[in-house]
Protein backbone atom coordinates (compact mmCIF):
# COMPACT_ATOMS: atom_id res chain seq x y z
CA UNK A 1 -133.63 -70.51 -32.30
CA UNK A 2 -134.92 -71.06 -28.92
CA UNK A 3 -136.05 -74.64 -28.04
CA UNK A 4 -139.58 -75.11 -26.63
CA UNK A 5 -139.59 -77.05 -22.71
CA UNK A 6 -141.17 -79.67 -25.08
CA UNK A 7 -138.35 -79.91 -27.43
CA UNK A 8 -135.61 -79.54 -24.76
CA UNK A 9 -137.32 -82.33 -22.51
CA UNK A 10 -137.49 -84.75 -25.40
CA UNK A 11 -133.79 -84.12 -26.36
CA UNK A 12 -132.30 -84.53 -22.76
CA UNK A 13 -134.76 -87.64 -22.57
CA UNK A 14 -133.97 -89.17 -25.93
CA UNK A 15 -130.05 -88.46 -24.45
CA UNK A 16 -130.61 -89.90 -21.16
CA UNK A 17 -132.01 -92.92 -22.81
CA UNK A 18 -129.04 -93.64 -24.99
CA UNK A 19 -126.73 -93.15 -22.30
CA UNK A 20 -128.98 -96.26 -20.46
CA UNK A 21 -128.55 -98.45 -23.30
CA UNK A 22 -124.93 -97.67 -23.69
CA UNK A 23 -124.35 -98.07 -20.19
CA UNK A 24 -126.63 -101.56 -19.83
CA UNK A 25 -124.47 -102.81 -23.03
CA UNK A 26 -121.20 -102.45 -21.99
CA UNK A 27 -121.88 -103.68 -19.06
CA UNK A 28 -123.89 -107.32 -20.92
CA UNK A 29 -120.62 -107.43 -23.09
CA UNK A 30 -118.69 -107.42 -19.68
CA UNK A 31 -120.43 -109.74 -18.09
CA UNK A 32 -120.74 -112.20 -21.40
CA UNK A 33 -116.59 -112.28 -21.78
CA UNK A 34 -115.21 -112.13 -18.12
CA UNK A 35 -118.26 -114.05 -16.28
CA UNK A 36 -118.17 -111.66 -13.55
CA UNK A 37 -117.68 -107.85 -13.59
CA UNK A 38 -116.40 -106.09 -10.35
CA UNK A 39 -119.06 -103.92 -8.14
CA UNK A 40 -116.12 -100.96 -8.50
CA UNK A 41 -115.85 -101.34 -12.22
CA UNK A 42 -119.59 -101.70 -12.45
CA UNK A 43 -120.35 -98.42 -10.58
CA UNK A 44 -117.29 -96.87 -12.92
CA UNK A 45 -119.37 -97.37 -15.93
CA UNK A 46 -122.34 -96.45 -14.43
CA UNK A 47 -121.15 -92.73 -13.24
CA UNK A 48 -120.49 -92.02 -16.86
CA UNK A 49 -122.94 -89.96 -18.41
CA UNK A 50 -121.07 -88.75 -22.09
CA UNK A 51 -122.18 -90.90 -25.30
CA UNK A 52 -119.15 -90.45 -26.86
CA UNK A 53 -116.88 -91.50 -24.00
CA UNK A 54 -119.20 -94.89 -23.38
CA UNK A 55 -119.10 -95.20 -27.27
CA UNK A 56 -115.15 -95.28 -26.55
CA UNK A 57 -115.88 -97.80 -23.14
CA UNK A 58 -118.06 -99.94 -25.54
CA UNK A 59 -114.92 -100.26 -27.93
CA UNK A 60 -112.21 -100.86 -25.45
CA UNK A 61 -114.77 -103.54 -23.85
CA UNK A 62 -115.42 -105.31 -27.41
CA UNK A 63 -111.08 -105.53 -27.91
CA UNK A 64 -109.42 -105.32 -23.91
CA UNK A 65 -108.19 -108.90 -23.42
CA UNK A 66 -108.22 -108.73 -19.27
CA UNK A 67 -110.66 -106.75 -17.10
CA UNK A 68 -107.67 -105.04 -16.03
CA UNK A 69 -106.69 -103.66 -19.21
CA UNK A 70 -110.55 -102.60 -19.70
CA UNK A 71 -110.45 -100.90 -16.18
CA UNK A 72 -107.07 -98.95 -16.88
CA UNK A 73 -108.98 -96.58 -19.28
CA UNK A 74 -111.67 -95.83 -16.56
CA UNK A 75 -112.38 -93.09 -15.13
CA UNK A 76 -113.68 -92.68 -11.67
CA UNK A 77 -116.18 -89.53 -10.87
């Protein structure tokens, strides 16, 4: 079934806006543990635009014990 513009702008939307929220959280949980995140880590996160790969940032972020070991997994577009 074709989607309508309607349909297909609400779905890239409601997509765009997790991808936000995923990226603003990571980012929080960052900041909350390590006190200060890097600009080049920072801008890592940002560029990534796949829920299920920030789903797999969020975890890494939530269990990584250094900001090193959190960066190691990152991928830089």
């Amino acid at each position: 079934m074709i989607m309508s513009t309607m349909e297909e702008l609400y779905t890239n939307g409601r997509i765009e806006g997790e991808v936000e929220i995923s990226i603003k959280n990571i980012l929080k949980l960052l900041n909350k543990r390590f006190k200060r995140v890097p600009e080049s880590i920072s801008s890592a996160v940002n560029s990534y635009t796949d829920i299920v790969e920030l789903d797999s940032l969020f975890d890494r972020a939530l269990e990584c014990k250094t900001l090193a070991e959190f960066e190691e997994g990152l991928v830089y577009f």
